[in-house]
C-alpha atoms as a PDB file:
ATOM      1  CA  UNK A   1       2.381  -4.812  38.821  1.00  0.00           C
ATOM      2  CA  UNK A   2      -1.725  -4.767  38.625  1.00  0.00           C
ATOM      3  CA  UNK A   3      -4.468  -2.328  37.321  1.00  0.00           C
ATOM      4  CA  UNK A   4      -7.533  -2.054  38.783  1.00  0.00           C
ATOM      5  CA  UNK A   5     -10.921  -0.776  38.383  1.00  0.00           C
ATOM      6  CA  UNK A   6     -11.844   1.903  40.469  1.00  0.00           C
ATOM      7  CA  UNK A   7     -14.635   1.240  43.284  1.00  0.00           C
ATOM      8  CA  UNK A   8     -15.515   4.899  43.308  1.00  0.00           C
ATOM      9  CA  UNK A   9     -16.081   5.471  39.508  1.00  0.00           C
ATOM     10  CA  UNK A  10     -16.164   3.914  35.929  1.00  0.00           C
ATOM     11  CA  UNK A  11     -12.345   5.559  35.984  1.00  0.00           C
ATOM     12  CA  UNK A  12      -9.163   3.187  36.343  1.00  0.00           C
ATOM     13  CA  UNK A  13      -6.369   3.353  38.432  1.00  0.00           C
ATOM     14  CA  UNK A  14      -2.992   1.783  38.887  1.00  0.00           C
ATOM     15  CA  UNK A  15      -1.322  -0.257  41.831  1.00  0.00           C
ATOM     16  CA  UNK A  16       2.243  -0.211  41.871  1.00  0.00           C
ATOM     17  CA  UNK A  17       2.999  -2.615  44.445  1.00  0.00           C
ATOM     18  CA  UNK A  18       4.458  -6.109  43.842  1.00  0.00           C
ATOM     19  CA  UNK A  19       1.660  -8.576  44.595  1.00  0.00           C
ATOM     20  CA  UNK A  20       3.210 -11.934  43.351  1.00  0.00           C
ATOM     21  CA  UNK A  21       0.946 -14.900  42.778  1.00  0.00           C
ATOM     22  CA  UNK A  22      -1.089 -14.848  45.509  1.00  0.00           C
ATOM     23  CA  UNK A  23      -3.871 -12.967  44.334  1.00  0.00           C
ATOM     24  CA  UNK A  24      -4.076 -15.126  40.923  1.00  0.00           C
ATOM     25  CA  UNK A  25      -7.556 -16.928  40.782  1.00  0.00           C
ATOM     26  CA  UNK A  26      -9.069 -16.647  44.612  1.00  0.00           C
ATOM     27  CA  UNK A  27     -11.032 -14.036  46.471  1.00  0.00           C
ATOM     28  CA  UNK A  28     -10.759 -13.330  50.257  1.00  0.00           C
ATOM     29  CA  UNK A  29      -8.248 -10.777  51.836  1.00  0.00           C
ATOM     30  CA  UNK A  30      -4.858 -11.987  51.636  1.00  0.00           C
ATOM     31  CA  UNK A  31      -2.799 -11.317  54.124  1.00  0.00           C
ATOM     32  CA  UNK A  32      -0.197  -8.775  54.182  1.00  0.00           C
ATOM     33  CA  UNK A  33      -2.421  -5.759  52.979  1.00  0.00           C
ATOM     34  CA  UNK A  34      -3.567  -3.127  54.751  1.00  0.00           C
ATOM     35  CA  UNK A  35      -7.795  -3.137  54.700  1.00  0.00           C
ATOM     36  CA  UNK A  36      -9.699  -0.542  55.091  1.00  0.00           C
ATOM     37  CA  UNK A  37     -12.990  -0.302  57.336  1.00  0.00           C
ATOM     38  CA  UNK A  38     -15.392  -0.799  54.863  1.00  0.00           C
ATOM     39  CA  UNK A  39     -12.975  -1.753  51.892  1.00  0.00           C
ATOM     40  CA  UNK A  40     -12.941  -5.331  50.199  1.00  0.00           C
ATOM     41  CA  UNK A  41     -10.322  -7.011  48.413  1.00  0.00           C
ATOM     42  CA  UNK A  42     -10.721  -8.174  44.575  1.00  0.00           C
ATOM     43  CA  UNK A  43      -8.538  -9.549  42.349  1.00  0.00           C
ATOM     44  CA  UNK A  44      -6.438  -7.528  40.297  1.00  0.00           C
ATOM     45  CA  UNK A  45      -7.671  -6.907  36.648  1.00  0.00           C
ATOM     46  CA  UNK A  46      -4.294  -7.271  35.027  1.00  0.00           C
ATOM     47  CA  UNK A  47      -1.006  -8.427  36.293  1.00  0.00           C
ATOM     48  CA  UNK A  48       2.070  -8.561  35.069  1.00  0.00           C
ATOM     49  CA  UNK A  49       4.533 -11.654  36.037  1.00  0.00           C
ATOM     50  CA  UNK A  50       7.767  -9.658  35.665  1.00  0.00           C
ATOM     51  CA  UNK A  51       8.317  -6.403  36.180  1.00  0.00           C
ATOM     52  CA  UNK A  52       7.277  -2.880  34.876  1.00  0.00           C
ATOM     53  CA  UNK A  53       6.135  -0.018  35.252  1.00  0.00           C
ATOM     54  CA  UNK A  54       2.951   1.200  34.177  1.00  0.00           C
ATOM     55  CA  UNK A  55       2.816   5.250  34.175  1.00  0.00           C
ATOM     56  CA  UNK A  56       0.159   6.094  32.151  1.00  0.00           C
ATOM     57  CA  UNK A  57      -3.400   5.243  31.282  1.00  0.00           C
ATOM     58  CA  UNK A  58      -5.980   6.576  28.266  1.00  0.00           C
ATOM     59  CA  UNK A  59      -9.145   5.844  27.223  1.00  0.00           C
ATOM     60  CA  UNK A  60      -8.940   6.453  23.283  1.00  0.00           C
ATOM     61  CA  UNK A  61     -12.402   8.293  23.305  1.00  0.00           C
ATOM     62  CA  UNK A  62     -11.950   9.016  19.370  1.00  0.00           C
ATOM     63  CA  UNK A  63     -11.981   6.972  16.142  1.00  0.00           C
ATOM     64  CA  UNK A  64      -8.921   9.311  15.252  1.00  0.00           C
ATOM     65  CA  UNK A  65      -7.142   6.176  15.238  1.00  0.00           C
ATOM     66  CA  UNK A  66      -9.651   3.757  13.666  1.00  0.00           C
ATOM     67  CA  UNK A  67     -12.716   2.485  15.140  1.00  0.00           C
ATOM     68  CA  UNK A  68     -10.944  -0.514  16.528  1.00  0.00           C
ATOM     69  CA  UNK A  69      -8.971   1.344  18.831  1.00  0.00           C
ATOM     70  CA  UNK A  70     -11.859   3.385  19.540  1.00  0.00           C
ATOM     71  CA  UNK A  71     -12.453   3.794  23.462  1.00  0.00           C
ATOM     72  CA  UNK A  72      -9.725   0.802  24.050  1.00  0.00           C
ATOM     73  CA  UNK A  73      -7.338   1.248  27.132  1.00  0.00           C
ATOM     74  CA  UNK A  74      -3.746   1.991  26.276  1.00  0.00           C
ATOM     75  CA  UNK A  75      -1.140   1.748  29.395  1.00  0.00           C
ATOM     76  CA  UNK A  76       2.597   3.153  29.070  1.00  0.00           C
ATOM     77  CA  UNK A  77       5.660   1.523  30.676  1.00  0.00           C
ATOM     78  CA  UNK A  78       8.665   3.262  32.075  1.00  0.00           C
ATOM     79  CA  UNK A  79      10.347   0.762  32.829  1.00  0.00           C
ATOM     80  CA  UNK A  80      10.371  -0.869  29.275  1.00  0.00           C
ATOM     81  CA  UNK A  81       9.149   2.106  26.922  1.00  0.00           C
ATOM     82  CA  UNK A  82       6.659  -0.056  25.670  1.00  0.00           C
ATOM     83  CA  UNK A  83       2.733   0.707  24.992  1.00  0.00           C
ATOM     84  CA  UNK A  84      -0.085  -1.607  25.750  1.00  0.00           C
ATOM     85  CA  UNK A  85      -3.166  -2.180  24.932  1.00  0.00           C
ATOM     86  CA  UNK A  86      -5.857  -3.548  26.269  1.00  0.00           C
ATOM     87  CA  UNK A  87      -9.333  -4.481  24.067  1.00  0.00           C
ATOM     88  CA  UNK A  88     -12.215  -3.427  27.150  1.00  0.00           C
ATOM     89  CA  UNK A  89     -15.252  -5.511  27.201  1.00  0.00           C
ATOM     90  CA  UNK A  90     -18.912  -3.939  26.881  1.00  0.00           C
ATOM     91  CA  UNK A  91     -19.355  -3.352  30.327  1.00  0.00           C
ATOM     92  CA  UNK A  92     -16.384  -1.590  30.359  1.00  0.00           C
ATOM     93  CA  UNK A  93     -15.322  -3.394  33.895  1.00  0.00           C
ATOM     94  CA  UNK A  94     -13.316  -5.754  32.362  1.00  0.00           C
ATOM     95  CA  UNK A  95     -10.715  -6.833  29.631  1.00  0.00           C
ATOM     96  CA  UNK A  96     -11.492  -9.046  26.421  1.00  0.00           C
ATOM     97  CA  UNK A  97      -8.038 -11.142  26.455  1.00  0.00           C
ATOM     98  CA  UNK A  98      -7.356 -14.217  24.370  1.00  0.00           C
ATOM     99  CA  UNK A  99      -4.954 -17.543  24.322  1.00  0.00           C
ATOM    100  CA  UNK A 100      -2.216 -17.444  27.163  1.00  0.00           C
ATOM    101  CA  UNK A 101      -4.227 -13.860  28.555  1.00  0.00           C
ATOM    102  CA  UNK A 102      -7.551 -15.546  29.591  1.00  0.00           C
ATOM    103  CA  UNK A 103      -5.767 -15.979  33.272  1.00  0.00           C
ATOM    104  CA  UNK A 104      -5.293 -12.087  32.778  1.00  0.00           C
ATOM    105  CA  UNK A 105      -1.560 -12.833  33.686  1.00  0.00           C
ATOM    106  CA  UNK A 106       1.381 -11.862  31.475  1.00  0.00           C
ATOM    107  CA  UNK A 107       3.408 -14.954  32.669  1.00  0.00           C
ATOM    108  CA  UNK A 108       6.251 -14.540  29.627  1.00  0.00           C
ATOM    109  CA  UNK A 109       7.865 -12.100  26.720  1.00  0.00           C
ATOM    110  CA  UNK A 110       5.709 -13.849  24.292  1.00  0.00           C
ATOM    111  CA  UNK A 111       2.294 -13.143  26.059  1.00  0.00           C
ATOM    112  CA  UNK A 112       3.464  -9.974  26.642  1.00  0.00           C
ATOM    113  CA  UNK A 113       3.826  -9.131  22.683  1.00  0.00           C
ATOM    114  CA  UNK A 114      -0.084  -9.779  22.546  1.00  0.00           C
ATOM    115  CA  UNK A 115      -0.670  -6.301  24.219  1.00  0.00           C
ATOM    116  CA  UNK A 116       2.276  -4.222  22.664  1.00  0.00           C
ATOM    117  CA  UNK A 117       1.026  -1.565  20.984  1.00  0.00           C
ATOM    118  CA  UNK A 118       4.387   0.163  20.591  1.00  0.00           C
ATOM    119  CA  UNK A 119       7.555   0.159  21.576  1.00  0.00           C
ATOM    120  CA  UNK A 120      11.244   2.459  21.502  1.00  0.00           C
ATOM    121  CA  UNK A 121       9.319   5.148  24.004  1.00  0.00           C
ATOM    122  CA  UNK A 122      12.200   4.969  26.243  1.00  0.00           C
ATOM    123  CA  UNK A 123      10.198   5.765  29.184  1.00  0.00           C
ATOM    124  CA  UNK A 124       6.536   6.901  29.464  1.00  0.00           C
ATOM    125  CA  UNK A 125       5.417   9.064  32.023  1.00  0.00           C
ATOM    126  CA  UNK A 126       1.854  10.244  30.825  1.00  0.00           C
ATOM    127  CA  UNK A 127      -0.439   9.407  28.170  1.00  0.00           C
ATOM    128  CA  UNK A 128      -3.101  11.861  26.572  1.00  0.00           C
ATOM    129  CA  UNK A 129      -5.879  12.036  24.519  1.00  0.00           C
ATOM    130  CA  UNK A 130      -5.251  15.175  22.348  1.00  0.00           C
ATOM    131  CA  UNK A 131      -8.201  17.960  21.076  1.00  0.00           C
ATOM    132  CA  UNK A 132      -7.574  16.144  17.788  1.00  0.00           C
ATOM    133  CA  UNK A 133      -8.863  12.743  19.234  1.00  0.00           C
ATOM    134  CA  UNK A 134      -4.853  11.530  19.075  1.00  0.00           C
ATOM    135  CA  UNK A 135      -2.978   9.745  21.199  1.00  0.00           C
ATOM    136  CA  UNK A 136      -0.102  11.985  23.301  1.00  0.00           C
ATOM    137  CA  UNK A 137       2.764   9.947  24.583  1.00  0.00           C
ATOM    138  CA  UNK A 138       4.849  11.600  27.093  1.00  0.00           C
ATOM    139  CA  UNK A 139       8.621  10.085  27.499  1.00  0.00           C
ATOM    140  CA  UNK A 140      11.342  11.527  30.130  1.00  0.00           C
ATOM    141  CA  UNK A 141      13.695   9.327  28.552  1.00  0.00           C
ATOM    142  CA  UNK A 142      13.899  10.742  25.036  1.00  0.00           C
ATOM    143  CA  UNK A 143      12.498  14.248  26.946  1.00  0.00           C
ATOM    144  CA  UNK A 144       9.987  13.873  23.950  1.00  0.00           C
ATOM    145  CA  UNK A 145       5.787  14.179  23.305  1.00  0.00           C
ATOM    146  CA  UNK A 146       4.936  11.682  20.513  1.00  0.00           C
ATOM    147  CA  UNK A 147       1.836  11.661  18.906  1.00  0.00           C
ATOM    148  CA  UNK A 148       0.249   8.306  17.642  1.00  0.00           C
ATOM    149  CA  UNK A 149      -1.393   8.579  14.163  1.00  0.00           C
ATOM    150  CA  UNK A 150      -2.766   5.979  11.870  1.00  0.00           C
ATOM    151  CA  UNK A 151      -0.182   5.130   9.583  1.00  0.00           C
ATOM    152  CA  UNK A 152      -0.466   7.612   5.822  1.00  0.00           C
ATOM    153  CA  UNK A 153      -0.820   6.373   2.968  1.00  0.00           C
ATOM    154  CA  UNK A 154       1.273   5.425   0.539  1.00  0.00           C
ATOM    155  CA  UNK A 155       2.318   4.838  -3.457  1.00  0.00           C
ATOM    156  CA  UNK A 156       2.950   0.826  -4.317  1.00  0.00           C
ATOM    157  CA  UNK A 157       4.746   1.577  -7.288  1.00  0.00           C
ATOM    158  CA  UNK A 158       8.593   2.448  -7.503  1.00  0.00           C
ATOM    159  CA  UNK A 159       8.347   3.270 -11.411  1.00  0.00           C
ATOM    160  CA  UNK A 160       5.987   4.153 -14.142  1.00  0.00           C
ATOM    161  CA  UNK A 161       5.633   2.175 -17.040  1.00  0.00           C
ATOM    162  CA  UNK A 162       6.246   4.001 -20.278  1.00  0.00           C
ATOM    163  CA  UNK A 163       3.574   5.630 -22.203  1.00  0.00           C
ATOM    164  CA  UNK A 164       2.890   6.281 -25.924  1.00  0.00           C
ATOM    165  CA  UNK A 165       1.424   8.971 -27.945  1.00  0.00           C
ATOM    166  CA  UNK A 166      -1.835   8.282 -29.347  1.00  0.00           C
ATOM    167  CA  UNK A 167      -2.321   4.689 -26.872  1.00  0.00           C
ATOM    168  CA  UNK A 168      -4.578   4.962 -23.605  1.00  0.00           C
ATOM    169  CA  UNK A 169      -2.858   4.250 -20.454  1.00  0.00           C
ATOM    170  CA  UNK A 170      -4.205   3.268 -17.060  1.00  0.00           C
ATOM    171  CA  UNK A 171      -1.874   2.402 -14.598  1.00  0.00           C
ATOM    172  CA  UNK A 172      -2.693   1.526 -10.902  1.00  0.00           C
ATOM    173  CA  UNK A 173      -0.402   3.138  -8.258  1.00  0.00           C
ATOM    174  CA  UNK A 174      -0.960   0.468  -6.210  1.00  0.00           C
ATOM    175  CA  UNK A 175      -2.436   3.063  -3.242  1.00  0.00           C
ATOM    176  CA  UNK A 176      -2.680   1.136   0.598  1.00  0.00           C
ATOM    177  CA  UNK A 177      -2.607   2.148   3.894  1.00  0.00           C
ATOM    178  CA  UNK A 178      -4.252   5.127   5.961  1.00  0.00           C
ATOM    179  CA  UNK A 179      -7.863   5.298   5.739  1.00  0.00           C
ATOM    180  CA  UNK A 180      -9.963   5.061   2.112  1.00  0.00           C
ATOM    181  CA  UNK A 181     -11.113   6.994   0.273  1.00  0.00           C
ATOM    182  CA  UNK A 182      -8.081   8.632  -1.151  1.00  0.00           C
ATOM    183  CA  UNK A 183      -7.270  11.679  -3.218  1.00  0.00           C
ATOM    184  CA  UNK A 184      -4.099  12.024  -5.683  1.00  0.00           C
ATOM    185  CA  UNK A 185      -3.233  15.326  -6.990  1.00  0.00           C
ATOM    186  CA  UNK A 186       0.041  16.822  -9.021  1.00  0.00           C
ATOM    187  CA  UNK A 187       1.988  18.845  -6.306  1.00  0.00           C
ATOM    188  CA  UNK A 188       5.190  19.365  -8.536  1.00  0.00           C
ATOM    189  CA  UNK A 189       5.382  19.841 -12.677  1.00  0.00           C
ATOM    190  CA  UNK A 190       2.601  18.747 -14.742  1.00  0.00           C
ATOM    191  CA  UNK A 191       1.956  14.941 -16.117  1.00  0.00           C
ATOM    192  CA  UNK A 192       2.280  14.191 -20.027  1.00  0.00           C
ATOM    193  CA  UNK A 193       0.027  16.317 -21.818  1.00  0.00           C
ATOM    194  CA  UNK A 194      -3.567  13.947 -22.009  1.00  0.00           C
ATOM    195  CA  UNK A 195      -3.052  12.216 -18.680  1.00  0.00           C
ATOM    196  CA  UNK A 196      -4.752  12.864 -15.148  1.00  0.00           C
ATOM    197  CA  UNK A 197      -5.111  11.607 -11.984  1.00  0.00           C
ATOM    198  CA  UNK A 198      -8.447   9.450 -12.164  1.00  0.00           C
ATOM    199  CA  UNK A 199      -9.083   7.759  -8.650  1.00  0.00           C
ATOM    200  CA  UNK A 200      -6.356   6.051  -7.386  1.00  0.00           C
ATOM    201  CA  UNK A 201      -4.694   5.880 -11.004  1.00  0.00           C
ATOM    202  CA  UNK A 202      -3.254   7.738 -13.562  1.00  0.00           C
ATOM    203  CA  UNK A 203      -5.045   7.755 -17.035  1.00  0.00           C
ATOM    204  CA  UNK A 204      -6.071   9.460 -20.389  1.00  0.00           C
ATOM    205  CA  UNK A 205      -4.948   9.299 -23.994  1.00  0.00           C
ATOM    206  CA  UNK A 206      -1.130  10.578 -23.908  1.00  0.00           C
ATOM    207  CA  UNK A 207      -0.848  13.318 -26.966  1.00  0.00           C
ATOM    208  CA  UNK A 208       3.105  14.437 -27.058  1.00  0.00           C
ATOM    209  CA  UNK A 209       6.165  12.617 -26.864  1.00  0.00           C
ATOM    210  CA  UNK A 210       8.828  13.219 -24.058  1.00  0.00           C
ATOM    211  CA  UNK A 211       9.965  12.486 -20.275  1.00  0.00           C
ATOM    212  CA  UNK A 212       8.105  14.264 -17.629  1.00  0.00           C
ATOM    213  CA  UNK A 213       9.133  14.418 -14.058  1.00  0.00           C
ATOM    214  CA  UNK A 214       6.286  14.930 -11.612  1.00  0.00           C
ATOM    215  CA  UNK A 215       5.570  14.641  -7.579  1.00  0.00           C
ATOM    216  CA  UNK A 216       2.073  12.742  -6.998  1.00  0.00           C
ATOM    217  CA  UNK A 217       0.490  13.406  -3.509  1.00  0.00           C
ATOM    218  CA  UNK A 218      -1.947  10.598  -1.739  1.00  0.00           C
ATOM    219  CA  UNK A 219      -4.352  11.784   1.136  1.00  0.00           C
ATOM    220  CA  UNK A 220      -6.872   9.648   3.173  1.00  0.00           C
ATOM    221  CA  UNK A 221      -9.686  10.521   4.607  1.00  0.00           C
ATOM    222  CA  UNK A 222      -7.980  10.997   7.984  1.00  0.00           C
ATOM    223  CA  UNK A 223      -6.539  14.097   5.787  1.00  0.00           C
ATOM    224  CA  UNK A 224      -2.653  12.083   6.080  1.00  0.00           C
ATOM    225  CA  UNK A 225      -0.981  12.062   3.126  1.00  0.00           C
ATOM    226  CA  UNK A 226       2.365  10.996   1.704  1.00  0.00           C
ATOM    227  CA  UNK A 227       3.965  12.053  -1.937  1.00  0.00           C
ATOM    228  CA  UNK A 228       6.307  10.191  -4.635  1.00  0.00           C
ATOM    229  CA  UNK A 229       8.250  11.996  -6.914  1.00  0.00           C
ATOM    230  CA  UNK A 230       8.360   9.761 -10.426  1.00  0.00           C
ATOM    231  CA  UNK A 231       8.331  10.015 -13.981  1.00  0.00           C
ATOM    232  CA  UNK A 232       6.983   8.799 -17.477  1.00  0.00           C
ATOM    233  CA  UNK A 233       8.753   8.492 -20.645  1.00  0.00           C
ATOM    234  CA  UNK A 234       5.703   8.807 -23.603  1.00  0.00           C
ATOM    235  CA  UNK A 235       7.496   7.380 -27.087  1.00  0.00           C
ATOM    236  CA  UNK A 236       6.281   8.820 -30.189  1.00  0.00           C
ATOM    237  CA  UNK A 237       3.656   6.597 -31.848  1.00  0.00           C
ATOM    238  CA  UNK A 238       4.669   3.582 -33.716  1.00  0.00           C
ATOM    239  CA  UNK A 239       4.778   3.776 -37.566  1.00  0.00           C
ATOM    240  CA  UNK A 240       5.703   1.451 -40.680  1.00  0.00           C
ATOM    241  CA  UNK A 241       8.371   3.363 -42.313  1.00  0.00           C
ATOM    242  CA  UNK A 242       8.316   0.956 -45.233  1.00  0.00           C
ATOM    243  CA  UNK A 243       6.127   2.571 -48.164  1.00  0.00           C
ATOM    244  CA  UNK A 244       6.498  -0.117 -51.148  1.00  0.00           C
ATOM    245  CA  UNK A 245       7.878  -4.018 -51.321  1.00  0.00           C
ATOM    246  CA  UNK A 246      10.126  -4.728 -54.219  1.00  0.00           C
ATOM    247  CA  UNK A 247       8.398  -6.463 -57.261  1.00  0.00           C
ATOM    248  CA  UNK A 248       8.964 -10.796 -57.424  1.00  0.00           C
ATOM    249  CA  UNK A 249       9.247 -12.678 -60.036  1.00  0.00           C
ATOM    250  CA  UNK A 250       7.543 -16.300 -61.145  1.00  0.00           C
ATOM    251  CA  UNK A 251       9.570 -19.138 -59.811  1.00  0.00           C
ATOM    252  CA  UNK A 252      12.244 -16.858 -58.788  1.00  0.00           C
ATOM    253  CA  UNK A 253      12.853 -16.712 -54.280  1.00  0.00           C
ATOM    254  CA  UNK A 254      11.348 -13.485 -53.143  1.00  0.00           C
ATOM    255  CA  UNK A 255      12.517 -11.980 -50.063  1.00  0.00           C
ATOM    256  CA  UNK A 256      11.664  -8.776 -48.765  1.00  0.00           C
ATOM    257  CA  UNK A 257      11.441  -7.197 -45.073  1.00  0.00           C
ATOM    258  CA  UNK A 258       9.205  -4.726 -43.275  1.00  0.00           C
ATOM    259  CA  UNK A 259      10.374  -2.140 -41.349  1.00  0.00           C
ATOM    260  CA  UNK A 260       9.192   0.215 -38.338  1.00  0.00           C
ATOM    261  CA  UNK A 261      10.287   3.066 -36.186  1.00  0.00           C
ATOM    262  CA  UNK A 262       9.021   4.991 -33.280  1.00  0.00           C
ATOM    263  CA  UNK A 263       7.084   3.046 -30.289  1.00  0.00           C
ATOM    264  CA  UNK A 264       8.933   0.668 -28.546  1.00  0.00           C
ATOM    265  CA  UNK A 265      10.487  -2.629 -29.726  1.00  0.00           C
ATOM    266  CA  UNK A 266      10.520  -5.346 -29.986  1.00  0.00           C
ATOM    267  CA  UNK A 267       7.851  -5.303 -33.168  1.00  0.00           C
ATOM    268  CA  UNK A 268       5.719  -7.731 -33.889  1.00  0.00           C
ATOM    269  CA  UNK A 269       3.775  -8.229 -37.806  1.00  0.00           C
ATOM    270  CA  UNK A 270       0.799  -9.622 -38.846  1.00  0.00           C
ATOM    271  CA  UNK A 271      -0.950  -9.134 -42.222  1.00  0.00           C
ATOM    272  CA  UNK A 272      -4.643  -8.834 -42.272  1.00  0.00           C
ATOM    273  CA  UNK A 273      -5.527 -11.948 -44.371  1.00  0.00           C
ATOM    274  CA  UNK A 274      -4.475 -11.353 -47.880  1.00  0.00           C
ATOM    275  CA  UNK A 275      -0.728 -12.456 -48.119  1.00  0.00           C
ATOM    276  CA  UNK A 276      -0.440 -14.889 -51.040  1.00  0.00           C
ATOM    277  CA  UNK A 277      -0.575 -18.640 -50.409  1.00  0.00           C
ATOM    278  CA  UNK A 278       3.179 -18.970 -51.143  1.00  0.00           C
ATOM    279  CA  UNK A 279       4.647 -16.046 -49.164  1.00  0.00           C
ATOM    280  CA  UNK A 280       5.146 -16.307 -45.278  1.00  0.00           C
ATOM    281  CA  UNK A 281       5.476 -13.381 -43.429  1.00  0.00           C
ATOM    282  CA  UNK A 282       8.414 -13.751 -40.063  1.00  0.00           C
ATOM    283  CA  UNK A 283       6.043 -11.987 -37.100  1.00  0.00           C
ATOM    284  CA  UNK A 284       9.209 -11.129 -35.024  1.00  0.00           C
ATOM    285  CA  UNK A 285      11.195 -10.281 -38.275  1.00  0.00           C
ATOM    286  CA  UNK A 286       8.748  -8.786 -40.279  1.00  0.00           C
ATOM    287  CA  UNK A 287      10.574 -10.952 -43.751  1.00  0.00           C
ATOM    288  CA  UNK A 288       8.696 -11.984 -46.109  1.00  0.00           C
ATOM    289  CA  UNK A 289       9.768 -15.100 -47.803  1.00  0.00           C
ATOM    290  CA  UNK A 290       8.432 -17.734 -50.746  1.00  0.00           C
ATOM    291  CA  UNK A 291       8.793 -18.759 -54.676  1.00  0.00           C
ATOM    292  CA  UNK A 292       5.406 -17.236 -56.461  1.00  0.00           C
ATOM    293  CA  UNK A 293       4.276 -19.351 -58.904  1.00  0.00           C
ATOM    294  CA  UNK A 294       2.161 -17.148 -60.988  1.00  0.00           C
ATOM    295  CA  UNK A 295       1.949 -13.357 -61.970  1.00  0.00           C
ATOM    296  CA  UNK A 296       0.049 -11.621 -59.526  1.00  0.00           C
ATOM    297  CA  UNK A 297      -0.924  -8.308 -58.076  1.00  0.00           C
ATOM    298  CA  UNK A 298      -2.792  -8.716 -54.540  1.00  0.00           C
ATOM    299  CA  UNK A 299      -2.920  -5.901 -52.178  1.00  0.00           C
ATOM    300  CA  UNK A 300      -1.759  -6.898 -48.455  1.00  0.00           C
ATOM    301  CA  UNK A 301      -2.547  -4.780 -45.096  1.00  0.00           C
ATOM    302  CA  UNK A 302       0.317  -5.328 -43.027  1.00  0.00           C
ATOM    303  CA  UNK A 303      -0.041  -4.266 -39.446  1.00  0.00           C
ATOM    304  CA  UNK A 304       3.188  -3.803 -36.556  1.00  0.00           C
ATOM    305  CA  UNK A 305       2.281  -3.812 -32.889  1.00  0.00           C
ATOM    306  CA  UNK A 306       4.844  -2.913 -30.364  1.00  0.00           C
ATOM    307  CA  UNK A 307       5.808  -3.858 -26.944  1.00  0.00           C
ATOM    308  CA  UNK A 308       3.188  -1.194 -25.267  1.00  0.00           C
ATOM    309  CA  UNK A 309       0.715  -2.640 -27.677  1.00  0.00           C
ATOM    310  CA  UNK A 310       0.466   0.354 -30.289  1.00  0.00           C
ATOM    311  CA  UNK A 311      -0.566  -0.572 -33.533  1.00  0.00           C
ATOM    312  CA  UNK A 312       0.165   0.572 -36.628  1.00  0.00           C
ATOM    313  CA  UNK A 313      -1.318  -0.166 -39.969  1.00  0.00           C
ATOM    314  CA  UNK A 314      -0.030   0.288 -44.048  1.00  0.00           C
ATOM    315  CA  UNK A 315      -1.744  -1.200 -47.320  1.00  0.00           C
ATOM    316  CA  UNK A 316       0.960  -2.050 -50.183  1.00  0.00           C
ATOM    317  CA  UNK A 317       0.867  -4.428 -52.902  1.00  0.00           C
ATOM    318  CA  UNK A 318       2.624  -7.417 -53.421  1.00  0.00           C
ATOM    319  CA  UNK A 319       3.758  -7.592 -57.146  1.00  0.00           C
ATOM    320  CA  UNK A 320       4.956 -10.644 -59.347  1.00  0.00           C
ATOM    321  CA  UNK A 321       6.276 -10.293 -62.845  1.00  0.00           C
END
């Protein structure tokens, strides 16, 4: 099977007839066709070495489906359902083929994967360029019209990560496909109160604790769009729930252990500098071990951070009798 360029206009037109190998790399008139007076023979611009059937041919005259495709040549096949196509050169006479296609032959299944556009048509009969710059593919197999779009975008992320009252969150949805720039918008229930849509994340300073379920929508600038329904858990804001630390005594073991609630665990302590030489403070524990060696009052800032990284912050002192 062959296309070739029309003598009368820029247009294109198909030959169905089985040509072989004959016409592959020489000019002349071979024998065995019928010339016309007046008529010349040239080769064929595309041939196929086994068979199909080519039904269809458009001239994508839109960037509807990016400027790449944009006034490429896209052939259907009855035979095998599949679409082509095929990159046209500048002066639009000609095709811009690569590796095994130079010879503008498909000799084999794997040179002819290099022009499949699409496949599963189960038969194309027509191809159309639509009012809305699309591509129309017509199949009397499936007694279907398909319409080619760019493909929507769509959410990365499965889950949210979980929030916390009080800590800023930014999270990236992980936004690809379709055509940038994109817009996100709330189609279903609200976010946690203090967070927004802001570009192609979600962000603010979340204010009250709870699980909200929410559907995000994504559109392109092709105006596709896709939507993810998904949630976020906010935890109320970490706190030290212990107020005091028992009084030590000189030369006696002191022990003593800080507590939190709220946020989410595991906790981590620190103090900010002030712990007495003798007492060491268990970060993942939050006990606070040693022997003092003298009487003593010293105030110590102790300060929890939690697995979202919340902080919180308490000043007690550290007695010894």
């Amino acid at each position: 099977m062959v296309l070739v360029h029309s003598m009368r206009s820029t247009s294109w037109m198909q030959v169905s007839t089985v040509v072989g190998t004959w016409s592959w790399g020489r000019r002349g008139s071979p024998g065995g066709l019928f010339v016309l007076p007046g008529s010349h023979y040239a080769d064929p611009k595309f041939s196929w070495r086994n068979t199909v059937g080519p039904t269809g041919i458009a001239f994508l005259d839109s960037a509807a489906l990016g400027a790449q495709h944009e006034n490429q040549a896209f052939v259907g096949d009855v035979n095998n359902g599949n679409l082509y196509l095929f990159p046209v050169n500048n002066a639009r006479n000609g095709f811009l083929l690569s590796g095994g296609l130079t010879d503008l032959v498909a000799d084999n299944s794997s040179e002819l994967s290099q022009l499949i556009f699409g496949t599963g048509f189960n038969g194309i009969t027509d191809l159309k360029v639509g009012p809305d710059g699309f591509l129309y593919v017509v199949s009397i197999g499936a007694g279907a019209i398909y319409v080619i779009r760019p493909a929507g975008p769509t959410f990365g992320v499965s889950s949210l990560p979980n929030g916390e009252v009080g800590l800023a969150y930014d999270v990236d949805l992980n936004i690809g496909g379709g055509t940038p720039p994109y817009v996100v918008a709330v189609i279903k229930n609200k976010l946690p109160d203090g967070l927004d849509p802001v570009g192609e994340s979600l962000s603010g300073l979340p204010t009250t604790a709870g699980t909200q379920f929410f559907t995000l929508q994504v559109t392109d600038a092709d105006q596709v769009a896709s939507a993810k329904k998904l949630k976020i858990k906010v935890v109320k804001a970490v706190n030290i729930t212990t107020n005091s630390l028992k009084t030590g005594k000189v030369n006696k073991p002191y022990n003593a252990t800080l507590k939190a609630n709220r946020g989410k665990k595991p906790f981590m302590w620190s103090d900010l500098g002030n712990l007495p030489a003798w007492a060491t403070l268990n970060p993942a524990t939050g006990k606070i071990t040693g022997t003092p060696l003298a009487v003593e009052n010293t105030v110590v800032t102790f300060q929890v951070t939690d697995a979202l990284g919340a902080t919180a912050l308490k000043t007690m002192t550290l007695t010894v009798q």
